[in-house]
N, C-alpha and C. Protein backbone atom coordinates (compact mmCIF):
# COMPACT_ATOMS: atom_id res chain seq x y z
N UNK A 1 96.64 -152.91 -39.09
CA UNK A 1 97.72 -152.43 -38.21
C UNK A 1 98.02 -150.97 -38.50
N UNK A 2 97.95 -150.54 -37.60
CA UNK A 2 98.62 -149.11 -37.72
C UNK A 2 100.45 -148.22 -37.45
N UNK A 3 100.66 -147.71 -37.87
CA UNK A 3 102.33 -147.55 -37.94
C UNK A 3 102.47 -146.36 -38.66
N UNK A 4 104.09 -146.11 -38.24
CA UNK A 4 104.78 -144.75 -39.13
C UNK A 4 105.69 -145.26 -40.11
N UNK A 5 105.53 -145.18 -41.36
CA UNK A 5 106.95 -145.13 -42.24
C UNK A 5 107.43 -143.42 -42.42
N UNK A 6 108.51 -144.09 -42.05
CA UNK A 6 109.46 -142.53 -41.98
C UNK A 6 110.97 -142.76 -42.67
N UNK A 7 111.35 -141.69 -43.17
CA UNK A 7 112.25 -141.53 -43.59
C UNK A 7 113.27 -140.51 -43.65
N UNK A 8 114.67 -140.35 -43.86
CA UNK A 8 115.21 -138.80 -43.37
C UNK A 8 116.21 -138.81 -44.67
N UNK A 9 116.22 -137.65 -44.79
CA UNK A 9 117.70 -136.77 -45.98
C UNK A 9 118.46 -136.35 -45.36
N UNK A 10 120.04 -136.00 -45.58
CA UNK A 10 120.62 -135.67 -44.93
C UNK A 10 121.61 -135.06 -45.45
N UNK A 11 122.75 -134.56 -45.17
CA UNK A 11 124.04 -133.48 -45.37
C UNK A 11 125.02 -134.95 -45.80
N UNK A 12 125.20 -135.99 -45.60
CA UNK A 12 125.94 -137.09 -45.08
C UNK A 12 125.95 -138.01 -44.56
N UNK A 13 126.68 -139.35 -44.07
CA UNK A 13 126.49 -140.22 -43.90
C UNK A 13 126.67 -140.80 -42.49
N UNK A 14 127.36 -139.52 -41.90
CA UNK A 14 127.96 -139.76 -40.35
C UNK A 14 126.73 -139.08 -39.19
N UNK A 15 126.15 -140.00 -38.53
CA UNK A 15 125.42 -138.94 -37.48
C UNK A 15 126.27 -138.52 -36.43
N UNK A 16 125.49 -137.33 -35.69
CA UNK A 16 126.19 -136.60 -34.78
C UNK A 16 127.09 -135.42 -35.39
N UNK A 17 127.45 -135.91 -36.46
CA UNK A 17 128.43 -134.87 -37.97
C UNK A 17 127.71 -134.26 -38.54
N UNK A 18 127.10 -135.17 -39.73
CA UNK A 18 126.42 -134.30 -40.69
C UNK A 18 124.32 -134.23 -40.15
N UNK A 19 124.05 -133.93 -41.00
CA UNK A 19 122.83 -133.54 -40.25
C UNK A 19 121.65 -133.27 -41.04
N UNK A 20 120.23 -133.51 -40.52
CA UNK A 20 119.35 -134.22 -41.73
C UNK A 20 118.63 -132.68 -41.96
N UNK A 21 118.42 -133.14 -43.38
CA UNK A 21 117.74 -131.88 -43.75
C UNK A 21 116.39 -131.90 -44.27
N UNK A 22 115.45 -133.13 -44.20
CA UNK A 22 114.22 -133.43 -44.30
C UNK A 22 113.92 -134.62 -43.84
N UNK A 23 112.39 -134.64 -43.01
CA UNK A 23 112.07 -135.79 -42.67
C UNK A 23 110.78 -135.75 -43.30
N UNK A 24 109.92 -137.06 -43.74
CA UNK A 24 109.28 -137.74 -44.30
C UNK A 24 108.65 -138.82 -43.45
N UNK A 25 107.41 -138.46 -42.76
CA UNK A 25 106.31 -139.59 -42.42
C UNK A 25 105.43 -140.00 -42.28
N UNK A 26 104.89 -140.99 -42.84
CA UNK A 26 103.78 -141.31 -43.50
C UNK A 26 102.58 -142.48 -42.45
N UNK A 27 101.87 -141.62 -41.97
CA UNK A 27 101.29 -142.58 -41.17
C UNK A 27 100.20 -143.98 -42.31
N UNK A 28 100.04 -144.86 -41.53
CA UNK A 28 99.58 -145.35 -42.75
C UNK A 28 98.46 -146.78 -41.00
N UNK A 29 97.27 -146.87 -41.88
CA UNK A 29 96.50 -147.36 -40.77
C UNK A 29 95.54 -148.77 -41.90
N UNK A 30 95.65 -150.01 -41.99
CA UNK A 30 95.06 -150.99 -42.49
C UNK A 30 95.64 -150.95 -44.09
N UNK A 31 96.68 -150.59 -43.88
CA UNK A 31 97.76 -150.67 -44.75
C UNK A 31 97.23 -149.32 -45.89
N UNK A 32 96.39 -148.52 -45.31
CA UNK A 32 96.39 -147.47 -45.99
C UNK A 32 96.74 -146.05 -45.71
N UNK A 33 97.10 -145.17 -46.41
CA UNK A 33 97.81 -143.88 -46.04
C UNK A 33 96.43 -143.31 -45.32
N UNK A 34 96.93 -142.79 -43.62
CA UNK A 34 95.98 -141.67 -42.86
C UNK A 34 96.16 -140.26 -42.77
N UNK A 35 97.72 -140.02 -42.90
CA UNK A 35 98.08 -139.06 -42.45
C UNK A 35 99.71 -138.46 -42.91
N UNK A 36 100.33 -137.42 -43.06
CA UNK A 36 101.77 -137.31 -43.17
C UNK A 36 101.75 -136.16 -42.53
N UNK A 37 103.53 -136.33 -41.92
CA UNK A 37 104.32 -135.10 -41.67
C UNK A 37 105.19 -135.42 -42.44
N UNK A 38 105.70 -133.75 -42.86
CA UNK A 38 106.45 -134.14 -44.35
C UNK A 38 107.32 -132.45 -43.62
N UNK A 39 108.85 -132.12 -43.68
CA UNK A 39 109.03 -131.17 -43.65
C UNK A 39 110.77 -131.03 -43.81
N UNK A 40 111.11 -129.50 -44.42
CA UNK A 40 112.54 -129.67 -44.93
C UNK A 40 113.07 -129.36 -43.60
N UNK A 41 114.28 -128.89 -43.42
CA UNK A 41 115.04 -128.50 -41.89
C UNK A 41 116.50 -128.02 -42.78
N UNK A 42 116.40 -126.33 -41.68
CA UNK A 42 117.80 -125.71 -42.19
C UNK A 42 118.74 -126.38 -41.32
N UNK A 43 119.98 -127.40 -41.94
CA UNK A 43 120.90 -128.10 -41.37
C UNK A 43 122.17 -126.72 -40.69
N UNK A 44 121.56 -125.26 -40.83
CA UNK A 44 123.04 -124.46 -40.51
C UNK A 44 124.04 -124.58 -41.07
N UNK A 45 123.81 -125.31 -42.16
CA UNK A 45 125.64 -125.25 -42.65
C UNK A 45 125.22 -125.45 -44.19
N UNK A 46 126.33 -125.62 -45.44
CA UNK A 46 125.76 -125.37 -46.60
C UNK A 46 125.73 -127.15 -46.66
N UNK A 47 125.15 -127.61 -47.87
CA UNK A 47 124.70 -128.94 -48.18
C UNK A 47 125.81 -129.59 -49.06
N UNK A 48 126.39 -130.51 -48.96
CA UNK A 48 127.48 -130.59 -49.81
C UNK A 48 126.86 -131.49 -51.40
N UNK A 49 127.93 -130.94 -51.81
CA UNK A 49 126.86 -131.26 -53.46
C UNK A 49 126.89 -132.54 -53.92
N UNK A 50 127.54 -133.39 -52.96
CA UNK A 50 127.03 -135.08 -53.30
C UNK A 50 126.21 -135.26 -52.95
N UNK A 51 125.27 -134.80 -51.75
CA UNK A 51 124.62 -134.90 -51.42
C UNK A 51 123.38 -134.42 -51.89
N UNK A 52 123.34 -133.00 -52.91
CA UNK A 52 122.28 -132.40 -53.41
C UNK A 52 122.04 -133.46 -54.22
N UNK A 53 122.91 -133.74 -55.37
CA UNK A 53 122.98 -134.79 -56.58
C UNK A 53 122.10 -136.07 -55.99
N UNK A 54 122.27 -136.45 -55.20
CA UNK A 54 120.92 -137.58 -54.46
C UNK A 54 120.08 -137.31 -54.31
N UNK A 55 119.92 -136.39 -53.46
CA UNK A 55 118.53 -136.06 -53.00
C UNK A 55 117.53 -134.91 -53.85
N UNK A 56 118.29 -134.08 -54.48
CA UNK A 56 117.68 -133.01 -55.53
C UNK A 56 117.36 -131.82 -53.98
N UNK A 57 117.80 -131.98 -53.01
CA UNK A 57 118.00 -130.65 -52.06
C UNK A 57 118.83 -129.66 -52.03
N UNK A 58 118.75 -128.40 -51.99
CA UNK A 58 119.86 -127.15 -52.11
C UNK A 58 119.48 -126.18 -50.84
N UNK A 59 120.68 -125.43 -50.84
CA UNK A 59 120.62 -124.84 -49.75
C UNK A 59 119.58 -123.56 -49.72
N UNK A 60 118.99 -123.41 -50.85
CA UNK A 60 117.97 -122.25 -51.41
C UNK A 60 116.62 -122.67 -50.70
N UNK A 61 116.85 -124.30 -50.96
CA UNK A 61 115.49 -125.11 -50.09
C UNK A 61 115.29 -125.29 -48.90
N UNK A 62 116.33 -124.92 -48.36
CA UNK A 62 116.23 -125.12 -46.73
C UNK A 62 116.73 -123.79 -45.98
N UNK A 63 116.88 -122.75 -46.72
CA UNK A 63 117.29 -121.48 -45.92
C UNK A 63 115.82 -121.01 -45.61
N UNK A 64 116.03 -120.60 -44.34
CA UNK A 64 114.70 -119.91 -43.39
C UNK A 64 113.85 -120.98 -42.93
N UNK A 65 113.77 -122.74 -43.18
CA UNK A 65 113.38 -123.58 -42.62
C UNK A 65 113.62 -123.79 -41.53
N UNK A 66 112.51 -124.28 -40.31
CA UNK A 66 112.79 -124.82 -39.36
C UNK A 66 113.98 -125.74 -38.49
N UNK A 67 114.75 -125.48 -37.72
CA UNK A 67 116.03 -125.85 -37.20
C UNK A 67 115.13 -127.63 -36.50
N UNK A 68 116.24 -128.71 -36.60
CA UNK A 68 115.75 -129.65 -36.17
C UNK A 68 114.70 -129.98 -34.93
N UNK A 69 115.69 -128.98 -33.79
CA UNK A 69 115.15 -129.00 -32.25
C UNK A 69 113.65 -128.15 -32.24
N UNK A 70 113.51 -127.67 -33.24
CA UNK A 70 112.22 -126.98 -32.91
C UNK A 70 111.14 -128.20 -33.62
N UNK A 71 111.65 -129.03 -34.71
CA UNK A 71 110.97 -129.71 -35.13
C UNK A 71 110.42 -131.55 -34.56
N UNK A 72 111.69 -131.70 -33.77
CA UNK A 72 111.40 -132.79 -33.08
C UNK A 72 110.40 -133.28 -32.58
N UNK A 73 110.14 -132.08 -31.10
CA UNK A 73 108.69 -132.12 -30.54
C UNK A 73 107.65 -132.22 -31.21
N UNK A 74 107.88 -131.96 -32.53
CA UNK A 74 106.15 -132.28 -33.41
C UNK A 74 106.37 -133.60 -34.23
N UNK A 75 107.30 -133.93 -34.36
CA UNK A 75 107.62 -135.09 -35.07
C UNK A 75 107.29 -135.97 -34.35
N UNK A 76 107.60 -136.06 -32.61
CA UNK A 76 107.60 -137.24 -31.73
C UNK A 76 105.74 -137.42 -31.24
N UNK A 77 105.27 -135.77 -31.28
CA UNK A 77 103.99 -136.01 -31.16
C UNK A 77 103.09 -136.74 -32.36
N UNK A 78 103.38 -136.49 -33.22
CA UNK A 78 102.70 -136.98 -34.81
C UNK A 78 102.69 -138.34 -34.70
N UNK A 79 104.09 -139.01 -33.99
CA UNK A 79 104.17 -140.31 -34.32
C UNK A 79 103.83 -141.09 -32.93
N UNK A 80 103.89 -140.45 -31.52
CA UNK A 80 103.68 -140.78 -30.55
C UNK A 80 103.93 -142.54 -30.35
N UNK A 81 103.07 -143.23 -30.24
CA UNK A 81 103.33 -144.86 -29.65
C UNK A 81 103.62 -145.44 -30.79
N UNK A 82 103.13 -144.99 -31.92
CA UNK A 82 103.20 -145.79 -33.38
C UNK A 82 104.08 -147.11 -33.53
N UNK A 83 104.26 -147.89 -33.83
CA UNK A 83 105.77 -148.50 -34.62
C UNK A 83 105.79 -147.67 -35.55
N UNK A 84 107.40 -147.48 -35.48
CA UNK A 84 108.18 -146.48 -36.62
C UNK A 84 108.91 -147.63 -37.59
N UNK A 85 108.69 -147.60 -39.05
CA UNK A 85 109.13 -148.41 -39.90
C UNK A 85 109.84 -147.51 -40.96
N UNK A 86 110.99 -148.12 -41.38
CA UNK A 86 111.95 -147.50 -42.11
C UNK A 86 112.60 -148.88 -42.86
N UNK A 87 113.37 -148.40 -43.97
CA UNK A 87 114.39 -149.43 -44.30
C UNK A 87 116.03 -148.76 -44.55
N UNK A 88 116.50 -149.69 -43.66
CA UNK A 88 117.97 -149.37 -43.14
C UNK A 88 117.59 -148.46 -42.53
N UNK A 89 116.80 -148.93 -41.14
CA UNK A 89 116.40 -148.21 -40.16
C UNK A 89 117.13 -147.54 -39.09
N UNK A 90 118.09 -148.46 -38.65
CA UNK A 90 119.22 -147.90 -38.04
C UNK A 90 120.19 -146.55 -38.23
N UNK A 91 120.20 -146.41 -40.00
CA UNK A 91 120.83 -145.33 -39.94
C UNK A 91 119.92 -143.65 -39.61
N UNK A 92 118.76 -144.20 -40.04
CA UNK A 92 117.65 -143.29 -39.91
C UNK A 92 117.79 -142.98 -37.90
N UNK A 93 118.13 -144.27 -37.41
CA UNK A 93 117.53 -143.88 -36.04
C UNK A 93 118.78 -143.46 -35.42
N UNK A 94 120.11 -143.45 -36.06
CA UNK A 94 121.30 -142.85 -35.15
C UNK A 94 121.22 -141.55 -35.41
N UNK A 95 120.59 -141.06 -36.32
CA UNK A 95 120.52 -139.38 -37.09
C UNK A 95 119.86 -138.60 -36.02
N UNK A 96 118.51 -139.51 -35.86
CA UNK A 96 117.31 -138.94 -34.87
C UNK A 96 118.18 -139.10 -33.40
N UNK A 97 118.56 -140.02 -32.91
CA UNK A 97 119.15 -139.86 -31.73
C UNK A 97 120.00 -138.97 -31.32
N UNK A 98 121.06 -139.24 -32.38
CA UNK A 98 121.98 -137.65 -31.89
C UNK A 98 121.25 -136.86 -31.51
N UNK A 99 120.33 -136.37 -32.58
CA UNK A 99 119.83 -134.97 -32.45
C UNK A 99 119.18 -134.73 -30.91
N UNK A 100 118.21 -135.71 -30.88
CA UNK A 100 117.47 -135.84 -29.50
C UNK A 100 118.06 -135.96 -28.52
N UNK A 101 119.81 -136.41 -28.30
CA UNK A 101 120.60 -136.33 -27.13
C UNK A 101 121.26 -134.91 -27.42
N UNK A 102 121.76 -134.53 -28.15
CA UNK A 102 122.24 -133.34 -28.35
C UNK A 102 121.33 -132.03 -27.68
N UNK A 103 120.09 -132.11 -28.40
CA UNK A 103 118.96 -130.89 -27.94
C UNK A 103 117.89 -130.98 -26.85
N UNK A 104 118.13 -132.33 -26.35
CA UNK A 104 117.13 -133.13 -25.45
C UNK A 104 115.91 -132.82 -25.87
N UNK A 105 115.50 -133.09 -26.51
CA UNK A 105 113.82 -132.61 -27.28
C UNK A 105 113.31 -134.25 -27.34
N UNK A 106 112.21 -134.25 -27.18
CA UNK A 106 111.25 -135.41 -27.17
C UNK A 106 111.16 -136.25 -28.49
N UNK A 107 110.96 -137.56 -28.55
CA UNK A 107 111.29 -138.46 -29.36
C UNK A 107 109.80 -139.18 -29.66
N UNK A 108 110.03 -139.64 -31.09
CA UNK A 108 108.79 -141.05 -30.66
C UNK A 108 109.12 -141.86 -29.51
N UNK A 109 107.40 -142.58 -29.60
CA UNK A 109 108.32 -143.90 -28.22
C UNK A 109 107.75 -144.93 -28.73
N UNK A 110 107.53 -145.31 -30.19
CA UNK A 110 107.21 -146.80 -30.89
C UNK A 110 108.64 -147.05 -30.91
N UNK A 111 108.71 -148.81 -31.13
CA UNK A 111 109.57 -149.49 -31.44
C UNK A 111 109.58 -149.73 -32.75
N UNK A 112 110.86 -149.03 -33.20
CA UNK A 112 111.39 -149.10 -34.83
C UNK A 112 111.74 -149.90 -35.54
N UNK A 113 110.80 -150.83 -36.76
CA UNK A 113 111.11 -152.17 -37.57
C UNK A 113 111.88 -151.45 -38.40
N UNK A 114 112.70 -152.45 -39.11
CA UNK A 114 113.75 -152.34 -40.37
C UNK A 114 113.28 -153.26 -41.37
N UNK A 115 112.53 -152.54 -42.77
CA UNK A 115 112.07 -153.59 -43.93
C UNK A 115 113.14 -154.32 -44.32
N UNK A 116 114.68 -153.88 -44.33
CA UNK A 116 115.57 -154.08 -44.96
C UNK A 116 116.04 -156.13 -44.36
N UNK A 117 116.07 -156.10 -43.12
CA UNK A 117 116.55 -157.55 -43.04
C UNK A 117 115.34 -158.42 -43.29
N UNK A 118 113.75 -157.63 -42.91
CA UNK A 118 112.16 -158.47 -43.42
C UNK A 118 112.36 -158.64 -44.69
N UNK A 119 112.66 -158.01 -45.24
CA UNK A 119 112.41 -158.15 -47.27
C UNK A 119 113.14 -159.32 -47.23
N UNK A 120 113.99 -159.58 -47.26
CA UNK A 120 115.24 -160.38 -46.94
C UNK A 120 114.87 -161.64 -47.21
N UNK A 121 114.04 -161.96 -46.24
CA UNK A 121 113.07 -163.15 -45.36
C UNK A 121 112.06 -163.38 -46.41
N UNK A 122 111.08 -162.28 -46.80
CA UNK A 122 109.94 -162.20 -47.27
C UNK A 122 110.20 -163.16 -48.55
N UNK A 123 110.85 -161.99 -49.38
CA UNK A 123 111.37 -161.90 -51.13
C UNK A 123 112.60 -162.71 -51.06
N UNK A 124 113.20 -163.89 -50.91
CA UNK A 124 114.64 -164.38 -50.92
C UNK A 124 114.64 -164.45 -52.54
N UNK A 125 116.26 -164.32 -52.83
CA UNK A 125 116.64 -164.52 -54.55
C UNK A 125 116.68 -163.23 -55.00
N UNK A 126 116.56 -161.99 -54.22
CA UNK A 126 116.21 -160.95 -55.50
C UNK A 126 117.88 -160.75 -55.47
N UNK A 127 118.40 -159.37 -56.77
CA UNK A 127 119.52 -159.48 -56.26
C UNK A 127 119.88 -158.49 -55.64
N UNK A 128 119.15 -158.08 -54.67
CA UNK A 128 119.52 -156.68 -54.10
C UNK A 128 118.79 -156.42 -53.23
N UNK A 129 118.86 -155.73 -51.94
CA UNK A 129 117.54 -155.77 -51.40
C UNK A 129 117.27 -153.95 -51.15
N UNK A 130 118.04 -152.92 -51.86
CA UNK A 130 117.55 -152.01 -51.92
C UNK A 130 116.39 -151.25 -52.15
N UNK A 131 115.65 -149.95 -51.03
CA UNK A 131 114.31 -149.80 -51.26
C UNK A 131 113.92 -149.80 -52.99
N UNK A 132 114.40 -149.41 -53.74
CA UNK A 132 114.15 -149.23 -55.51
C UNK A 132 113.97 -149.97 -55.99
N UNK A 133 114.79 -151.53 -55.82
CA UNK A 133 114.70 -152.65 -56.35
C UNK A 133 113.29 -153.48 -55.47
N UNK A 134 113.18 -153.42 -54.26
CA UNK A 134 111.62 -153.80 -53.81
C UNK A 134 110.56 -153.38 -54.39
N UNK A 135 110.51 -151.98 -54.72
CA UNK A 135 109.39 -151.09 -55.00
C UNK A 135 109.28 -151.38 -56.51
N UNK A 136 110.45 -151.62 -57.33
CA UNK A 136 109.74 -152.81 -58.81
C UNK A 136 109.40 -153.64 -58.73
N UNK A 137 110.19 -154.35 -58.00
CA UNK A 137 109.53 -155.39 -57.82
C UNK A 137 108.11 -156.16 -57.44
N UNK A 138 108.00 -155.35 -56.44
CA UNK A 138 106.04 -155.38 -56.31
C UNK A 138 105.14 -154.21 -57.05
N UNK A 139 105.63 -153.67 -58.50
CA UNK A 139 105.35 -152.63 -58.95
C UNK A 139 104.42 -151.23 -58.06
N UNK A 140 105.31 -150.89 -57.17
CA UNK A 140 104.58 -149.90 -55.86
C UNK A 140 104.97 -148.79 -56.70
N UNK A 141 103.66 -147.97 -56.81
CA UNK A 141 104.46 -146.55 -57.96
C UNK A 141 104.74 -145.79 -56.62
N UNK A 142 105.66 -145.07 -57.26
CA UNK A 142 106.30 -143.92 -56.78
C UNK A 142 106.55 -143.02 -57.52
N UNK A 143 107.10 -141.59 -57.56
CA UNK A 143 106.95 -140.18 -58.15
C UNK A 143 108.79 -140.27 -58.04
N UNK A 144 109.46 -140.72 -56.90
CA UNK A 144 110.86 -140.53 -56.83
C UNK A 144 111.86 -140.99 -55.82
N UNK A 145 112.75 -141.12 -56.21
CA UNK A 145 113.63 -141.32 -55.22
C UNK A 145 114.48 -140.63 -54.86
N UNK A 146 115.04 -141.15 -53.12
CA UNK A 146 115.50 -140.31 -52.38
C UNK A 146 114.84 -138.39 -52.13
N UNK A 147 113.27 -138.94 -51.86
CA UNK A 147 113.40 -137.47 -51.12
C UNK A 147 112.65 -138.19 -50.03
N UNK A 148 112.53 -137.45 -48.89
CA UNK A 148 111.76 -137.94 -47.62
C UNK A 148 110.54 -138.60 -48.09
N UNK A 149 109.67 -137.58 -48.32
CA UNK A 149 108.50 -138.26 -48.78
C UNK A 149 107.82 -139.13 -49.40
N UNK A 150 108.63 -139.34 -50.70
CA UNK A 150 108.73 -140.36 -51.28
C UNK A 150 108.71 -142.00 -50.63
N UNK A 151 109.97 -141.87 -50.09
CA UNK A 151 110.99 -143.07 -49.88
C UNK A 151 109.81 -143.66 -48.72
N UNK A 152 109.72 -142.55 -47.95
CA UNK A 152 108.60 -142.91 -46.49
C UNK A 152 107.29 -143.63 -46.72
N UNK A 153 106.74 -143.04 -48.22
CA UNK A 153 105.05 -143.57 -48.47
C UNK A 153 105.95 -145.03 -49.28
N UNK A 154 106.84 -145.30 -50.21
CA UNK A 154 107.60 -146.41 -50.91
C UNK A 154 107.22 -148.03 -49.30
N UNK A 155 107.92 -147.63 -48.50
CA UNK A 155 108.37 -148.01 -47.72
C UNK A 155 107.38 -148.45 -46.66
N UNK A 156 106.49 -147.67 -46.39
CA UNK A 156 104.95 -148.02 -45.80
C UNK A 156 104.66 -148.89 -46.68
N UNK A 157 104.34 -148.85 -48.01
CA UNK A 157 103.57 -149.77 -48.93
C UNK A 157 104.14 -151.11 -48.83
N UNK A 158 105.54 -150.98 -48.95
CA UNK A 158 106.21 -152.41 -48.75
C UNK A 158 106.16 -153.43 -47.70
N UNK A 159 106.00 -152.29 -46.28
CA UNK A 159 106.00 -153.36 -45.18
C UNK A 159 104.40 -153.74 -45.12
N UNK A 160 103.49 -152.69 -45.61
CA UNK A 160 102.35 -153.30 -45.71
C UNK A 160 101.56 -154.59 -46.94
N UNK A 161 102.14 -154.50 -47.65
CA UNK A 161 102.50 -156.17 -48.20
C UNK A 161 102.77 -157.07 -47.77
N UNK A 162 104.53 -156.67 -47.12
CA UNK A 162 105.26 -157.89 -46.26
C UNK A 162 104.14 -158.26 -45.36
N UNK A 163 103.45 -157.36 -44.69
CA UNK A 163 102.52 -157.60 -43.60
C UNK A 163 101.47 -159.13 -43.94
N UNK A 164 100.85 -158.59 -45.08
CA UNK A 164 99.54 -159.23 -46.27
C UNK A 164 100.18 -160.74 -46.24
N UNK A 165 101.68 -160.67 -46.93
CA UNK A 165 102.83 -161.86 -47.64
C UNK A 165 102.70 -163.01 -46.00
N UNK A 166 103.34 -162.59 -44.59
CA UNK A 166 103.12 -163.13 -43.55
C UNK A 166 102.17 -163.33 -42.66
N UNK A 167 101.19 -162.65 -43.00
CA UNK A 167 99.70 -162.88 -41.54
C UNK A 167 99.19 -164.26 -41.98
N UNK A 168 98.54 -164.49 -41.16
CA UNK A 168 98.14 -166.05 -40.75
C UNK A 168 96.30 -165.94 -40.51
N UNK A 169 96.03 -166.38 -41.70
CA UNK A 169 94.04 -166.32 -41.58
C UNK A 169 93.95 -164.95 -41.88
N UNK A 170 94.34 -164.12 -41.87
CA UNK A 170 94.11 -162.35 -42.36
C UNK A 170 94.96 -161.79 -40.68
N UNK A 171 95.39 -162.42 -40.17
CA UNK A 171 95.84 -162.01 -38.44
C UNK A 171 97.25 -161.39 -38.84
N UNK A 172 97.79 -160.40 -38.78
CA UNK A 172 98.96 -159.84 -39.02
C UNK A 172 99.69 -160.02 -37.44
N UNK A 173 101.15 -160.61 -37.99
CA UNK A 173 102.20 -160.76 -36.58
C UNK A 173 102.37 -159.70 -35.82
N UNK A 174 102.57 -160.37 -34.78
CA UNK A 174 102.50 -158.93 -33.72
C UNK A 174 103.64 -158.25 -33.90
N UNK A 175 104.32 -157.08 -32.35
CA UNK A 175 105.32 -156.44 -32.62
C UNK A 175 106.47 -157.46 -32.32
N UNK A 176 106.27 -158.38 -31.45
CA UNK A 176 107.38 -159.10 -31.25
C UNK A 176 107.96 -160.04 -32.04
N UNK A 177 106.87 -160.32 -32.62
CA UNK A 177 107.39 -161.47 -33.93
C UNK A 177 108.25 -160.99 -35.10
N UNK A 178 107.28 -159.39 -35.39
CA UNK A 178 108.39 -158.89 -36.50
C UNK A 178 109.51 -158.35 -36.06
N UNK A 179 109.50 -157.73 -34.87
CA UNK A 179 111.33 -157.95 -34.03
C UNK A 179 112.38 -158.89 -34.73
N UNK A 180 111.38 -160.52 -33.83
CA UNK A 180 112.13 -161.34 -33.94
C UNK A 180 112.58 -161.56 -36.01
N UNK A 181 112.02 -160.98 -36.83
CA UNK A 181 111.88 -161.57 -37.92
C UNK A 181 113.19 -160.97 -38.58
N UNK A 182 113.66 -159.40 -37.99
CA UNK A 182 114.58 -158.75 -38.52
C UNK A 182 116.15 -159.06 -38.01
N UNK A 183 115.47 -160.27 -36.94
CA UNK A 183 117.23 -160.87 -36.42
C UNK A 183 118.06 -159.79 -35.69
N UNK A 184 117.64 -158.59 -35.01
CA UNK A 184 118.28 -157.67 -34.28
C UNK A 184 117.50 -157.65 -33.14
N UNK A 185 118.37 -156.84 -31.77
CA UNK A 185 117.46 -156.67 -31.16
C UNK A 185 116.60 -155.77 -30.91
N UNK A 186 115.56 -155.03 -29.98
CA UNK A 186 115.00 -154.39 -30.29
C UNK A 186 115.35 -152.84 -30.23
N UNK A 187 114.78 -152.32 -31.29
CA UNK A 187 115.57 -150.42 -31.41
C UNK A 187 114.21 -150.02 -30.87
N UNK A 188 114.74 -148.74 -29.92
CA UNK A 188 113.98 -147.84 -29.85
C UNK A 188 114.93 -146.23 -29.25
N UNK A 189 114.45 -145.62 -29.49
CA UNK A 189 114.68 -143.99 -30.10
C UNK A 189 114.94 -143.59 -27.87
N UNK A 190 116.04 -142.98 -28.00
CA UNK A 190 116.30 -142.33 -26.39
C UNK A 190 115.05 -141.65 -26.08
N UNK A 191 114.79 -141.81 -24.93
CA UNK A 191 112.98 -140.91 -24.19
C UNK A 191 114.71 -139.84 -23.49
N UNK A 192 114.37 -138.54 -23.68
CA UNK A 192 115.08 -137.72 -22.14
C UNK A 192 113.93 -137.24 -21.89
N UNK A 193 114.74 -136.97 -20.53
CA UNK A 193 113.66 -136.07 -19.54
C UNK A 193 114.71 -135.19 -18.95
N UNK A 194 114.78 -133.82 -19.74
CA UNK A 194 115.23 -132.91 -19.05
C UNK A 194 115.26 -132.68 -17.52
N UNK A 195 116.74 -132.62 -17.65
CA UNK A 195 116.97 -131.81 -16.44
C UNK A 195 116.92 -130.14 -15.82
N UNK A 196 116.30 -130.00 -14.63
CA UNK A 196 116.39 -128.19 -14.73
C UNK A 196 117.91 -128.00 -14.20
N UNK A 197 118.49 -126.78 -14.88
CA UNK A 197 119.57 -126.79 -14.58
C UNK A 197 119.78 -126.01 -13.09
N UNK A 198 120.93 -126.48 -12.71
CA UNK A 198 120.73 -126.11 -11.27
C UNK A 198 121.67 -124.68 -10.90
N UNK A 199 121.41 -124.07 -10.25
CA UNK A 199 121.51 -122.75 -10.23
C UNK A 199 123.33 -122.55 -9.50
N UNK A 200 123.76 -121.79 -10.17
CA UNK A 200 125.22 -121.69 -9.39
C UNK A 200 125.58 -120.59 -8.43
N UNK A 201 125.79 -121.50 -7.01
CA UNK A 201 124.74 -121.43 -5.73
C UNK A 201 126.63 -120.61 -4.99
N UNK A 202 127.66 -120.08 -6.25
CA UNK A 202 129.19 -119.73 -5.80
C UNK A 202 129.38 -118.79 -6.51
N UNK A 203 128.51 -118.13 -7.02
CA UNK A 203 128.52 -116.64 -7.80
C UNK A 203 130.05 -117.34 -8.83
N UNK A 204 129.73 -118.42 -9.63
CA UNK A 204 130.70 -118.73 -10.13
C UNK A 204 131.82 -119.04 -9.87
N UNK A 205 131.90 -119.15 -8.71
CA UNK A 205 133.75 -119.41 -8.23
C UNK A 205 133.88 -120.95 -8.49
């Protein structure tokens, strides 16, 4: 199966408010890594320092970086039809939406799984179902947590297990089954299609 694990950093916890300052994604094809986009983003504003303390990001790291809206369009191309996989996917995908309604810039157009309610299902008993505590759990090395990159290749590896843990004869479930598996319904990321703006036809009056 082929898919995106992706992941985002951010200023905060509110989308539409605060605003991400790296994305992380890891294409990954027969459960092995093909490809990444990996890149920081100047959020315009300074980083607040609870937030550095997580992520190990400063505003030194993201001054003169690429502004989100310029980065979208390559993000949505990179990942194009993919399924986009994340854990605690939702918050990842209200971040991306704002932005993409805000700047109208082009989006993926896979439908986005969440490892977080699959693990759930998969692994029952653990006591936690946070990405850190999965990733010991199936001893998946990793270099770190909480930076995009990281968390994104963490997170590919996991659903590509979960994948291994549920297929049937070596047949991995389709997209609808793992839908159905995360008990939500289905997410997917706003498509716009710009509008041209229309010309003001009253010399302003």
């Amino acid at each position: 199966m082929r898919f995106i694990a992706f992941d985002l950093e951010t200023t905060g916890i509110v989308p539409g408010v605060d605003q991400i300052v790296e994305i992380g994604a890891v294409r990954f094809v027969d459960g092995q890594i093909d490809s990444m986009f990996v890149t920081l983003v100047d959020p315009r504003r300074p980083i607040p320092a609870a937030a550095s303390v997580v992520n190990g990001i400063s505003d030194d790291m993201v001054k003169g970086q690429p502004f989100i809206e310029n980065l979208l369009p390559s993000f949505a191309d990179f990942c194009g039809d993919d399924p986009l996989i994340a854990h605690n996917a939702s918050f990842d995908a209200q971040f991306l939406t704002a932005d993409v309604k805000k700047h109208e810039t082009s989006a993926p157009r896979g439908l986005v799984l969440d490892t977080l309610p699959i693990s759930r299902k998969v692994f029952p008993g653990l006591p936690n179902y946070k990405l850190s505590t999965l990733v010991q759990h199936l001893k998946i090395q990793t270099s770190e947590y909480h930076r995009a990159q990281a968390d994104a290749t963490s997170c590919g590896h996991l659903f590509a297990e979960m994948l291994r843990r549920i297929s049937v004869a070596g047949r991995a479930p389709g997209i609808e089954q793992l839908v159905n598996l995360t008990g939500r319904p289905e997410l997917k990321l706003p498509q716009i299609v710009r509008q041209p703006k229309q010309m003001d036809l009253f010399g302003g009056l």
